[in-house]
Protein backbone atom coordinates (compact mmCIF):
# COMPACT_ATOMS: atom_id res chain seq x y z
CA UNK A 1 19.16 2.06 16.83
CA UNK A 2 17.78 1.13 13.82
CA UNK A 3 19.46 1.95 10.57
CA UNK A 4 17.90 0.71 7.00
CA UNK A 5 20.67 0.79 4.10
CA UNK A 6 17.98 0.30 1.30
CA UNK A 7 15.29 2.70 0.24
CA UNK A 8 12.55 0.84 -0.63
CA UNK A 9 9.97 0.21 1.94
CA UNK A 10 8.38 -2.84 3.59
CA UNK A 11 4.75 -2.37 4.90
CA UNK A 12 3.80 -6.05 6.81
CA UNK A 13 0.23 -6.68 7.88
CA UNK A 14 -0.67 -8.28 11.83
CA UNK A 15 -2.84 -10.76 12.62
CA UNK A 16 -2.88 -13.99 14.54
CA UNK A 17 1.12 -14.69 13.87
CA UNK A 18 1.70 -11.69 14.88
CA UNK A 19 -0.36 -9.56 17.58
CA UNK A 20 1.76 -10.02 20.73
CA UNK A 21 4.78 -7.08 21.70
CA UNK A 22 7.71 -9.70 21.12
CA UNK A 23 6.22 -10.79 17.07
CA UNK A 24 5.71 -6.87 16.61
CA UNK A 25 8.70 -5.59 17.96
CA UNK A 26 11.23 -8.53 15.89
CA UNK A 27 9.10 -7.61 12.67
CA UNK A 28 10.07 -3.97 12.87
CA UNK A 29 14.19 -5.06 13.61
CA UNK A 30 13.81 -7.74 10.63
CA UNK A 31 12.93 -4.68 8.55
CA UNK A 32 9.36 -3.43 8.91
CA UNK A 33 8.97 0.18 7.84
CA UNK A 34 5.43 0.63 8.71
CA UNK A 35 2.12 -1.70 9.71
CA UNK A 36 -1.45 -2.45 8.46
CA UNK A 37 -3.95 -3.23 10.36
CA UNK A 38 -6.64 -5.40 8.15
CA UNK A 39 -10.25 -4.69 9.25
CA UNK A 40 -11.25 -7.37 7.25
CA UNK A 41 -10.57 -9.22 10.03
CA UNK A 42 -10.11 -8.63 14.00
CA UNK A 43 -11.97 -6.72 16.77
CA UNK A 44 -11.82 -2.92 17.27
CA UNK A 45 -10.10 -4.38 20.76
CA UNK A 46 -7.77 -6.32 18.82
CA UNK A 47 -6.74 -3.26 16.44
CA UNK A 48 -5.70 -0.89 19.40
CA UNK A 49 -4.02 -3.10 21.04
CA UNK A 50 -2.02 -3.76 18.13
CA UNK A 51 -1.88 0.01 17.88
CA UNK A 52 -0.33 0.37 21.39
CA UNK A 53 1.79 -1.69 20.88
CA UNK A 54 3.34 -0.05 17.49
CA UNK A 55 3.21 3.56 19.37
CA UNK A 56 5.18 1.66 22.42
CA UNK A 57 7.86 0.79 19.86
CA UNK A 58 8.01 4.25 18.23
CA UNK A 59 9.13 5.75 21.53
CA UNK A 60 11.68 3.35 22.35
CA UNK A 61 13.05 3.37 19.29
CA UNK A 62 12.50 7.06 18.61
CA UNK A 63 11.42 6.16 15.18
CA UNK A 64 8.05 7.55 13.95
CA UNK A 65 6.39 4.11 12.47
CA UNK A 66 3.39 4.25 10.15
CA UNK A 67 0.10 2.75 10.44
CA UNK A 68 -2.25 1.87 7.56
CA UNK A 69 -6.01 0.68 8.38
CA UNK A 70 -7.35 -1.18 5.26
CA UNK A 71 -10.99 -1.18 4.99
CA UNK A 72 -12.80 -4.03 3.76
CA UNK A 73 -14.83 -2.84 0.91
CA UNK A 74 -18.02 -4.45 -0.52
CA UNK A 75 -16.74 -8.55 0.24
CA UNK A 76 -19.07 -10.18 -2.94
CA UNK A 77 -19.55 -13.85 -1.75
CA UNK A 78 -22.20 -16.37 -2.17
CA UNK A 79 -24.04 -18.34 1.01
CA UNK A 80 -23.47 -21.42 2.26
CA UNK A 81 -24.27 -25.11 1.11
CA UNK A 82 -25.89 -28.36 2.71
CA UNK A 83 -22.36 -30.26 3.84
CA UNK A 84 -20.39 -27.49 3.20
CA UNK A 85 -19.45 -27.47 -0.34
CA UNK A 86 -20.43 -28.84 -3.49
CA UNK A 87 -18.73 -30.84 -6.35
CA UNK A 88 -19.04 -29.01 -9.60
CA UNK A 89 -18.93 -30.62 -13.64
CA UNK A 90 -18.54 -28.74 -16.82
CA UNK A 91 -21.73 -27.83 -18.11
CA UNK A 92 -23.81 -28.50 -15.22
CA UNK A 93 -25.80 -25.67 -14.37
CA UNK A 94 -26.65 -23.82 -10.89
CA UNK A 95 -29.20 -21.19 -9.73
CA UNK A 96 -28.18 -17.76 -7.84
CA UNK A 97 -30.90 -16.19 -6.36
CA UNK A 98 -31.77 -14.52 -3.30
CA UNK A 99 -33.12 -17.25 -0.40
CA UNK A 100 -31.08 -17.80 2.23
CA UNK A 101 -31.65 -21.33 2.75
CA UNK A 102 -28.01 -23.32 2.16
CA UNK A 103 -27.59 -24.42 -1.31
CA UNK A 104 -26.89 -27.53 -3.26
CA UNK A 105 -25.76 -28.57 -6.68
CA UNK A 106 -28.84 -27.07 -8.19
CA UNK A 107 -28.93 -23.69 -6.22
CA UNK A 108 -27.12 -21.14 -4.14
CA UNK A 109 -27.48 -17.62 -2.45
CA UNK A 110 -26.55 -14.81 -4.03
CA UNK A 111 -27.31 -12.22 -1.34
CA UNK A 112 -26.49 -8.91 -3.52
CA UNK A 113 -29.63 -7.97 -5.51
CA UNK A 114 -27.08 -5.28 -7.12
CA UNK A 115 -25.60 -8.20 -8.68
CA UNK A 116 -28.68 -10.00 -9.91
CA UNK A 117 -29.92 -6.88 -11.24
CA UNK A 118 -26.73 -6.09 -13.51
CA UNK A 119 -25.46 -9.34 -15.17
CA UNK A 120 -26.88 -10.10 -17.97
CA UNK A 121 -26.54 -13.30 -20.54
CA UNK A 122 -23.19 -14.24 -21.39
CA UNK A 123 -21.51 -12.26 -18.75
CA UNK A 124 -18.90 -14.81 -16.29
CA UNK A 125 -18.78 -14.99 -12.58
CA UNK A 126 -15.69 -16.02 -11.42
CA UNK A 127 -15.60 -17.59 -7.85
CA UNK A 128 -12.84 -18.72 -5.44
CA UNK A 129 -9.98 -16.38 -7.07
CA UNK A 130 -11.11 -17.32 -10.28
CA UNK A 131 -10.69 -21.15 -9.81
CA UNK A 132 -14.29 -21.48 -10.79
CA UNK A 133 -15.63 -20.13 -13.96
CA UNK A 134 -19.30 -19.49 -14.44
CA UNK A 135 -21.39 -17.92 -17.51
CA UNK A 136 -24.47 -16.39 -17.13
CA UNK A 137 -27.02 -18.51 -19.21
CA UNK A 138 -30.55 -17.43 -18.01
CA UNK A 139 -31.96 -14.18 -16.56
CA UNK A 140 -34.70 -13.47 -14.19
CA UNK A 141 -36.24 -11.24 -12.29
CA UNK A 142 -34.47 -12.07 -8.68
CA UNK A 143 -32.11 -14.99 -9.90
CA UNK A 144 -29.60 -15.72 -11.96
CA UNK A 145 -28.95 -19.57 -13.93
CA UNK A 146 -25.05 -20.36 -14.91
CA UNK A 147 -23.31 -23.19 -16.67
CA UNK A 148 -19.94 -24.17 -15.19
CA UNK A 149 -17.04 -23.62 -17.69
CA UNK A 150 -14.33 -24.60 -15.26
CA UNK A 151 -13.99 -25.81 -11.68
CA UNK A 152 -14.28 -29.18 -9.57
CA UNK A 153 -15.86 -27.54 -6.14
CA UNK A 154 -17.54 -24.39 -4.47
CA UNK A 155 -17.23 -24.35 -0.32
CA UNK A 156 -19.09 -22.07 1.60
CA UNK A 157 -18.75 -18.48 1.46
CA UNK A 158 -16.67 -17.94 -1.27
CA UNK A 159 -15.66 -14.62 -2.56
CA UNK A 160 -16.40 -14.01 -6.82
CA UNK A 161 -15.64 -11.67 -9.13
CA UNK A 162 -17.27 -9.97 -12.10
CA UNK A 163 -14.63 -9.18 -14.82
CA UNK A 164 -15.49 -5.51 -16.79
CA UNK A 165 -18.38 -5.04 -14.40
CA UNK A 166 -19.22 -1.46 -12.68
CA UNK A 167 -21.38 -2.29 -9.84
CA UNK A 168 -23.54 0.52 -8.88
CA UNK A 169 -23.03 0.01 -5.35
CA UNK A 170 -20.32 2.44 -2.94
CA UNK A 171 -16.91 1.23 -2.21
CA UNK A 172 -17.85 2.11 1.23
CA UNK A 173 -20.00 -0.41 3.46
CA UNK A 174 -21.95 0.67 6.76
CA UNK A 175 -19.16 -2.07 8.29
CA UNK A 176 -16.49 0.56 6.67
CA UNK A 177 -17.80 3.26 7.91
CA UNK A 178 -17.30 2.31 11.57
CA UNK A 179 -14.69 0.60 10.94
CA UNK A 180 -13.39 4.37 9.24
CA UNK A 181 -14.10 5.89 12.69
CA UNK A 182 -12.75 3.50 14.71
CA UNK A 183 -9.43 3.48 12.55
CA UNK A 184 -9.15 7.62 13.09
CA UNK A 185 -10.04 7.56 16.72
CA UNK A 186 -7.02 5.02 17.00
CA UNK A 187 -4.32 7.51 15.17
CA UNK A 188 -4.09 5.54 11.93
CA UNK A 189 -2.04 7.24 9.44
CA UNK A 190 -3.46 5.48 5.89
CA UNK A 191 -6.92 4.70 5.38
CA UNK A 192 -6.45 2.01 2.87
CA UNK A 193 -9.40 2.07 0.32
CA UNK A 194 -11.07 -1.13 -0.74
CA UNK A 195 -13.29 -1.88 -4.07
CA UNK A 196 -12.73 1.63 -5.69
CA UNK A 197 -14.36 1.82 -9.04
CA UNK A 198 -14.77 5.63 -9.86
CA UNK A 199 -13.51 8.83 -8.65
CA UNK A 200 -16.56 9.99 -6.30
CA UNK A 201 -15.17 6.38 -4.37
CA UNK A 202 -12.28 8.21 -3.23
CA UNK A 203 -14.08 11.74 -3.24
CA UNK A 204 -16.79 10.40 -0.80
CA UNK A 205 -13.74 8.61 1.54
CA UNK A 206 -11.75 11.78 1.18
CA UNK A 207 -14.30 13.27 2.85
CA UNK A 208 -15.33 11.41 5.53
CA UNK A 209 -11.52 11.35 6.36
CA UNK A 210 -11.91 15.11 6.94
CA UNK A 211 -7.68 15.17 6.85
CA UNK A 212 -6.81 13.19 10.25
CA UNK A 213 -5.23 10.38 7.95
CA UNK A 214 -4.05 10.06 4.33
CA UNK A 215 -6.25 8.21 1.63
CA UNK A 216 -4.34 5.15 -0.08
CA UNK A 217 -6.90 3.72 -2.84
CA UNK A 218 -6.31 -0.10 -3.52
CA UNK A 219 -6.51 -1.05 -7.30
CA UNK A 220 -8.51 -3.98 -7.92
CA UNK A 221 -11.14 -3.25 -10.42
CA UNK A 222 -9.98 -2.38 -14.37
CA UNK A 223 -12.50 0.47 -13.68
CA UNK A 224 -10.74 2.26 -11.84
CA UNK A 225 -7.83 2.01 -14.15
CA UNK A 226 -9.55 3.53 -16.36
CA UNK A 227 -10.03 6.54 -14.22
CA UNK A 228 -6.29 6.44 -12.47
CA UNK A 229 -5.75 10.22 -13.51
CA UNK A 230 -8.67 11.77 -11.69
CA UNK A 231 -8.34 9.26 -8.40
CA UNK A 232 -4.74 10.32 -8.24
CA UNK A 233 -5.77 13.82 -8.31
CA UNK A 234 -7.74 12.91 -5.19
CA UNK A 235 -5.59 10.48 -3.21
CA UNK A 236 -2.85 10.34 -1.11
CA UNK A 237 -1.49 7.10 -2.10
CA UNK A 238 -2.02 3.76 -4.28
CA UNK A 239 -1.60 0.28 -3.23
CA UNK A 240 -1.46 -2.26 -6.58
CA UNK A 241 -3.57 -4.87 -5.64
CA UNK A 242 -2.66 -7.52 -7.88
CA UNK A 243 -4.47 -10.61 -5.69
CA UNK A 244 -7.99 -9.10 -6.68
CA UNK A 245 -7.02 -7.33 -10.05
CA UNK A 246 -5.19 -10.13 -11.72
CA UNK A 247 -8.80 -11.81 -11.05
CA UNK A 248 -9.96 -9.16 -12.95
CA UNK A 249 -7.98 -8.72 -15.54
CA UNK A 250 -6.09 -11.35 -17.97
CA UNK A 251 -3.14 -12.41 -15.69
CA UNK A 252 -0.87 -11.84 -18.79
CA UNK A 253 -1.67 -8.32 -18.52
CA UNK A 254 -0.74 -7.51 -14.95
CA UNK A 255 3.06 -7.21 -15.37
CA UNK A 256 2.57 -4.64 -17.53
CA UNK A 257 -0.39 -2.99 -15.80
CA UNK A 258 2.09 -2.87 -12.57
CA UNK A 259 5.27 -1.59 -14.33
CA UNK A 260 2.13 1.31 -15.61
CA UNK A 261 1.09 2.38 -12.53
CA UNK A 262 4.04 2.18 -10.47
CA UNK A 263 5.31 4.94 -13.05
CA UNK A 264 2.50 6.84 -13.33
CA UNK A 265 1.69 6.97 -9.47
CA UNK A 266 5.17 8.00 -8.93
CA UNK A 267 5.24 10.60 -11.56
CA UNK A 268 2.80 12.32 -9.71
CA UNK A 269 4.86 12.48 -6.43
CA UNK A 270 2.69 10.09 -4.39
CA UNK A 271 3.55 6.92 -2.75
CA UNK A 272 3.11 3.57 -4.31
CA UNK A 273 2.67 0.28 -2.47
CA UNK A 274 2.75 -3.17 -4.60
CA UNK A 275 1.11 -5.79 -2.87
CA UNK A 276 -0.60 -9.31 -2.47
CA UNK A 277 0.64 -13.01 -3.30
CA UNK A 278 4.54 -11.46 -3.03
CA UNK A 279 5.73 -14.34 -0.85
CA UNK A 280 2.48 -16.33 -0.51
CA UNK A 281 4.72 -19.71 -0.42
CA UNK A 282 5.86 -18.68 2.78
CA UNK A 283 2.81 -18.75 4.67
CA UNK A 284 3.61 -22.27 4.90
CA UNK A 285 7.18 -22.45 3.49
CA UNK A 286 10.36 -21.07 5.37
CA UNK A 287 11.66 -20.25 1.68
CA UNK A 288 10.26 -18.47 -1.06
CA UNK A 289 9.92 -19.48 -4.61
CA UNK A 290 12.73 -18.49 -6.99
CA UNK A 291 9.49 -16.56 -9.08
CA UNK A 292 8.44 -15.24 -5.70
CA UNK A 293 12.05 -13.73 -4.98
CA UNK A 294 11.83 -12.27 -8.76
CA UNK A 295 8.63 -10.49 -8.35
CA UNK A 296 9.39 -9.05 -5.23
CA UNK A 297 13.08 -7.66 -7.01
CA UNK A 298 10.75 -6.42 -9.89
CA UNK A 299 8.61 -4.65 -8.01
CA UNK A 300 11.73 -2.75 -6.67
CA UNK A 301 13.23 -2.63 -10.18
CA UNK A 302 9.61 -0.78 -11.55
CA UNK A 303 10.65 1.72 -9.19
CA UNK A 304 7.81 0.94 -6.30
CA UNK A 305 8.05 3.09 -2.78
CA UNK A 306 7.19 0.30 -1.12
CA UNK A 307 6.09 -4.08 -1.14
CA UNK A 308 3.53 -5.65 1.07
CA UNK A 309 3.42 -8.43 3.01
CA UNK A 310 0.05 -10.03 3.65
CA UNK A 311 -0.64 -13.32 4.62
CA UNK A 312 2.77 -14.42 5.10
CA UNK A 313 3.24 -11.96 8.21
CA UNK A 314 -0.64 -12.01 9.72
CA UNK A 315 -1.47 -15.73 9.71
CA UNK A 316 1.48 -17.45 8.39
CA UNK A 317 3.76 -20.11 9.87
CA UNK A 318 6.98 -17.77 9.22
CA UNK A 319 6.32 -14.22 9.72
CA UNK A 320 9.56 -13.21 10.55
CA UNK A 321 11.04 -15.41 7.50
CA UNK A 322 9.37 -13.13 5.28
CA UNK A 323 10.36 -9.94 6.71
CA UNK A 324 14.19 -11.40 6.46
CA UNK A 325 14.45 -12.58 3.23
CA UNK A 326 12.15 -9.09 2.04
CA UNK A 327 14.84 -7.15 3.33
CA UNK A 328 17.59 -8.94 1.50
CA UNK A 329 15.66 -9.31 -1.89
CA UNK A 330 15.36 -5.02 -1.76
CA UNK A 331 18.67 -4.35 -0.25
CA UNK A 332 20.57 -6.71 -2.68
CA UNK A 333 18.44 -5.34 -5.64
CA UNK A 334 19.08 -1.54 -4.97
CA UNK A 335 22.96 -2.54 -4.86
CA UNK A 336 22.83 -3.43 -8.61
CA UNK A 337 23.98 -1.04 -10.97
CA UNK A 338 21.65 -1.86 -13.45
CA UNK A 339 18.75 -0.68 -10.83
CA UNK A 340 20.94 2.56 -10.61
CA UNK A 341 20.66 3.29 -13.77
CA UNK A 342 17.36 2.53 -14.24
CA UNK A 343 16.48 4.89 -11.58
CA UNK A 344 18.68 7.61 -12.66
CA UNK A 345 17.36 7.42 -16.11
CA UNK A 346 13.67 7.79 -15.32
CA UNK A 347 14.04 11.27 -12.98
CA UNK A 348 11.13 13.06 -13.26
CA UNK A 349 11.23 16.62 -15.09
CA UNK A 350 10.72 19.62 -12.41
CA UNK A 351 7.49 21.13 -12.88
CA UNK A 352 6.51 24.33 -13.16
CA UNK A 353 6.81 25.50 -9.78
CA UNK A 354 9.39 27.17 -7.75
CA UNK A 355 9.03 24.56 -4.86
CA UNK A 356 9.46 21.74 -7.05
CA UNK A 357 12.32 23.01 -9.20
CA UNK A 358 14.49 23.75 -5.94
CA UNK A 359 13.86 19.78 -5.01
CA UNK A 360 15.01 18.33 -8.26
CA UNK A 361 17.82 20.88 -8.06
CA UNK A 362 18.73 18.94 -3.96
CA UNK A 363 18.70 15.76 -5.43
CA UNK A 364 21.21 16.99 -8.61
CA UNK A 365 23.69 18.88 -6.43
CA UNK A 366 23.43 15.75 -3.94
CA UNK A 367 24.62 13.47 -6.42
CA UNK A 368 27.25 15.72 -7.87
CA UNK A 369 29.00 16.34 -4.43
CA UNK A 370 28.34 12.33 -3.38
CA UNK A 371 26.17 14.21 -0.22
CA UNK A 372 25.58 11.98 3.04
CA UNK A 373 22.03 12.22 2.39
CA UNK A 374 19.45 15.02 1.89
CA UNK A 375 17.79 17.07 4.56
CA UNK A 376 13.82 18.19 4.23
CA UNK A 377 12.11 20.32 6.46
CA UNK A 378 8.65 20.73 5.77
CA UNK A 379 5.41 21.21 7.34
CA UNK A 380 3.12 19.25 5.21
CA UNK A 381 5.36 16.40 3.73
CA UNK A 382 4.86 18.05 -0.01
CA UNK A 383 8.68 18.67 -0.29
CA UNK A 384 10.06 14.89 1.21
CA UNK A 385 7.27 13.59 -1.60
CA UNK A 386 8.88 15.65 -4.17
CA UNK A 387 12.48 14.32 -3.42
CA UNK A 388 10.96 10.85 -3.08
CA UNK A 389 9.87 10.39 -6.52
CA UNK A 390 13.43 11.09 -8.01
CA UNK A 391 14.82 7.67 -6.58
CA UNK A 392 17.87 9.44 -4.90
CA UNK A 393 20.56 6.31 -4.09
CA UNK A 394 20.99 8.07 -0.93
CA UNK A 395 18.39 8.84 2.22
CA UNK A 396 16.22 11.52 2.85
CA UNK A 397 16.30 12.99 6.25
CA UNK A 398 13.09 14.69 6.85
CA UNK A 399 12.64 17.05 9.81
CA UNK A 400 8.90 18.10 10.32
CA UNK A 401 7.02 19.51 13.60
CA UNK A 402 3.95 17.28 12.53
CA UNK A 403 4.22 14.03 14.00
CA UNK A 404 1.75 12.51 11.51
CA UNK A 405 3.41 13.66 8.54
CA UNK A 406 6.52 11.97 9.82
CA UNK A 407 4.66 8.59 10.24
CA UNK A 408 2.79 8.92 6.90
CA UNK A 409 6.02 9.41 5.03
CA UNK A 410 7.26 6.13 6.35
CA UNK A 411 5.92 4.45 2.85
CA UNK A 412 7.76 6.79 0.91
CA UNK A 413 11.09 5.91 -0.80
CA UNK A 414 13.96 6.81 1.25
CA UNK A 415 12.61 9.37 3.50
CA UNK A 416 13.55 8.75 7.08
CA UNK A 417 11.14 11.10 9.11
CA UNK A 418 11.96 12.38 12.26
CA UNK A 419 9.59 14.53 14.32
CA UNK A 420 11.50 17.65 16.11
CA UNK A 421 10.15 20.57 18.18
CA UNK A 422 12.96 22.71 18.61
CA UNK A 423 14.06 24.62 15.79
CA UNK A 424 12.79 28.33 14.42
CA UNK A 425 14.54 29.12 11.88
CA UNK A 426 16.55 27.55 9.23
CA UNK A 427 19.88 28.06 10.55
CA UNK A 428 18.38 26.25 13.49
CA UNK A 429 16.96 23.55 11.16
CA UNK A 430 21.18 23.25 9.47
CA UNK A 431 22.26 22.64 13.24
CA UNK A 432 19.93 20.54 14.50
CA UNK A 433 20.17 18.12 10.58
CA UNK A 434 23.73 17.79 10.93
CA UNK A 435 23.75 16.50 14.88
CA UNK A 436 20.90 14.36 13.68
CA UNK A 437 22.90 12.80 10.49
CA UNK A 438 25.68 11.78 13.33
CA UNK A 439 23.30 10.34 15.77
CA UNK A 440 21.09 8.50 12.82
CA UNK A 441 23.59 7.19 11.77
CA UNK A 442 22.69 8.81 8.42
CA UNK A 443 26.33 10.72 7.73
CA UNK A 444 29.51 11.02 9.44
CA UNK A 445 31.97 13.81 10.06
CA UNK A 446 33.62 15.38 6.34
CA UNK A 447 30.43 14.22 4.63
CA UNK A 448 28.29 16.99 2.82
CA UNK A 449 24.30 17.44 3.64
CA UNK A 450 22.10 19.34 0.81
CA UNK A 451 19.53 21.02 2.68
CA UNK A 452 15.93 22.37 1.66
CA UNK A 453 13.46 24.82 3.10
CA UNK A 454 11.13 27.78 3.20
CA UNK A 455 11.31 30.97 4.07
CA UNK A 456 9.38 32.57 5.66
CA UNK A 457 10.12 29.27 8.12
CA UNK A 458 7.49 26.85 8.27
CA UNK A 459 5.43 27.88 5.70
CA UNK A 460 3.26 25.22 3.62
CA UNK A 461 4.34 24.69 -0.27
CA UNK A 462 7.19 27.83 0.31
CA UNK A 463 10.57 25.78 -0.35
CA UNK A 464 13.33 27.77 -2.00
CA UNK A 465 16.16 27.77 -0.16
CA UNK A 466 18.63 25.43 -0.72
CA UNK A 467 22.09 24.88 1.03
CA UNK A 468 25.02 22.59 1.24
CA UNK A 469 26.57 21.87 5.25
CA UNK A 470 29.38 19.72 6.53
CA UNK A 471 29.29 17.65 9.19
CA UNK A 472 32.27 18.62 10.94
């Protein structure tokens, strides 16, 4: 049996650390809510068997576990040098064009014409996560001459950036778009996003989706901050980025920029997953650093659904470490008043809407009457997102006949879904919630549930019944 006593989510990535049953299995007991599969990286063969082996752990643990497939994106790098890599001086300058014979100190591949084509004089490359600073000194037709500002070397296929730049290429590659149909043919219940600039990003992945899996766009480019509104209207999800975007973007500004869109995404009832460089110490360090441990606490103190592991669990020396000390960082963190309060003063407002004014109504009478937890049933997940995003101290049970939504809802705050087959009716739905809050170990006997529905039963977006039961 596994029993969380925090609400805030872990989402862990595999790799090499971690591929066989035995890694997988002790990540999900150390406190692994759900799994992403990085197709930056890995075989198709080495996804599903990763795959099987999560779906072999959901049945023996009866325990629907999520699965997010995060697409590469549009990986900007430059070619490869004679030796290797290159030392680099201030002021020296260095050639970008398009041959793809292996550089030197006076010249290197740039192998996106896109690129070439849109810089202009002035603009800065920044290369290696920013540890190399470039300006743009000279423009021709197929190349591009910079002066190094800062950094000692360049190695071989190193990613850059291009700060305040809107590249007029798609956030989907043709490697993507396999990569897309391999992750759906698998069962994957995210499509993670990568490079997403403008809304027709997401509008074009939406599509190709076609609803077997939920879109979660990745924020990395100030771009598509500045169109967060319309990409929420079209996504699922949001993972925060902040490896990529605090490239991007002044590093003083990302604190800010996180504590933003962690309230914004929220506000709008949709999961939100902060993630990159959390732990990164730990990829070769049992411990984390004391600032590691405090941006991983503020993270849970912005009010996040959920922190990501990267690295640390897929290639690093202490994968199960980092799941451990996770766990305590949230649970310890959600036992502080102060993050009580904090919670309980930023409920969101019911909207105008029947559905949503009978789930901010749950959480109210739950709190009131000190309730075991609260009970969802719902078809499409709408209603367990709705209860999500008021931060309720305790868990949400939801009951759903869609195995997918159950998974999918494993990022979202507090919701514990649980896939059932065998109930009609609502009275059926009371029964069957209070046996399950016993064997969950989600309530005991004189605790209160406060239950929500729809009737008619089982109808999409129809909630407005709500109910208080006793397990007896």
């Amino acid at each position: 049996m596994i029993n969380r006593t925090r609400n805030t989510k872990i989402l862990a990535t595999l790799g090499p650390a971690s591929s066989d049953k035995d890694t997988i299995r002790k990540l999900f007991e150390a406190g692994v809510d759900l799994f992403r599969l990085n197709f930056s990286h890995g075989s198709a063969a080495d996804h599903k068997a990763r795959m099987d082996i999560i779906r072999e752990l959901e049945k023996e643990f009866d325990r629907p576990i999520g699965v997010v497939a995060d697409m590469q994106g549009p990986k900007l790098r430059v070619g490869k040098f004679k030796g290797g890599k290159i030392s680099l001086k201030e002021g020296m300058k260095i050639r970008f064009d398009l041959d793809a014979a292996e550089g030197d100190e006076t010249r290197v591949q740039l192998p996106h014409p896109e690129v070439i084509q849109t810089l202009v004089k002035g603009q800065n490359i920044l290369l290696d996560d920013g540890k190399v600073r470039i300006e743009i000194v000279e423009k021709g037709e197929d190349y591009l001459i910079g002066k190094v500002i800062a950094g000692q070397t360049l190695s071989n296929n190193k990613g850059f950036n291009l700060p305040g730049i809107q590249l007029p290429i798609s956030a989907l590659t043709d490697k993507d778009r396999k990569d897309l149909v391999t992750a759906l043919n698998l069962g994957a219940d995210w499509i993670a996003q990568s490079f997403v600039q403008k809304a027709e990003d997401a509008a074009e992945a939406k599509k190709l989706i076609g609803g077997r899996a939920a879109l979660m766009i990745k924020l990395e480019k100030p771009s598509a901050l500045d169109c967060l509104d319309e990409l929420l209207d079209i996504a699922d999800g949001v993972m925060l980025a902040r490896g990529d975007l605090g490239v991007e973007i002044p590093p003083e500004d990302v604190p800010a920029v996180q504590k933003h869109v962690v309230q914004k995404v929220r506000a709008k009832g949709k999961p939100i997953v902060v993630a990159t460089q959390m732990l990164e110490s730990m990829i070769e360090s049992p411990a984390p650093t004391r600032a590691e441990a405090s941006d991983v606490a503020n993270a849970v103190y912005d009010g996040t659904d959920a922190v990501m592991l990267s690295a640390e669990t897929a290639a690093g020396k202490y994968p199960l470490e980092s799941v451990s000390i996770m766990n305590k960082i949230l649970t310890k963190v959600e036992q502080d008043n102060l993050y009580r309060k904090m919670m309980e003063a930023s409920h969101i407002d019911a909207e105008d809407d029947p559905s949503d004014a009978i789930t901010v109504a749950a959480e109210q009478v739950a709190r009131d009457i000190r309730a075991a937890c609260i009970v969802n049933y719902t078809t499409s997940g709408s209603t367990a997102l709705r209860t999500a995003r008021q931060r309720p101290p305790r868990p949400i049970m939801c009951l759903t006949q869609n195995l997918h939504v159950a998974r999918r809802l494993s990022v979202s705050y507090g919701v514990r879904g649980i896939h059932v087959t065998d109930v009609d009716s609502f009275a059926e739905t009371v029964e069957r919630a209070i046996g399950l809050a016993v064997e969950k170990e989600m309530g005991k006997p004189g605790q209160s549930l406060v239950l929500t529905a729809g009737v008619p039963f089982g109808t999409p977006g129809s909630t407005n019944v709500l109910r208080v039961a006793w397990i007896k």
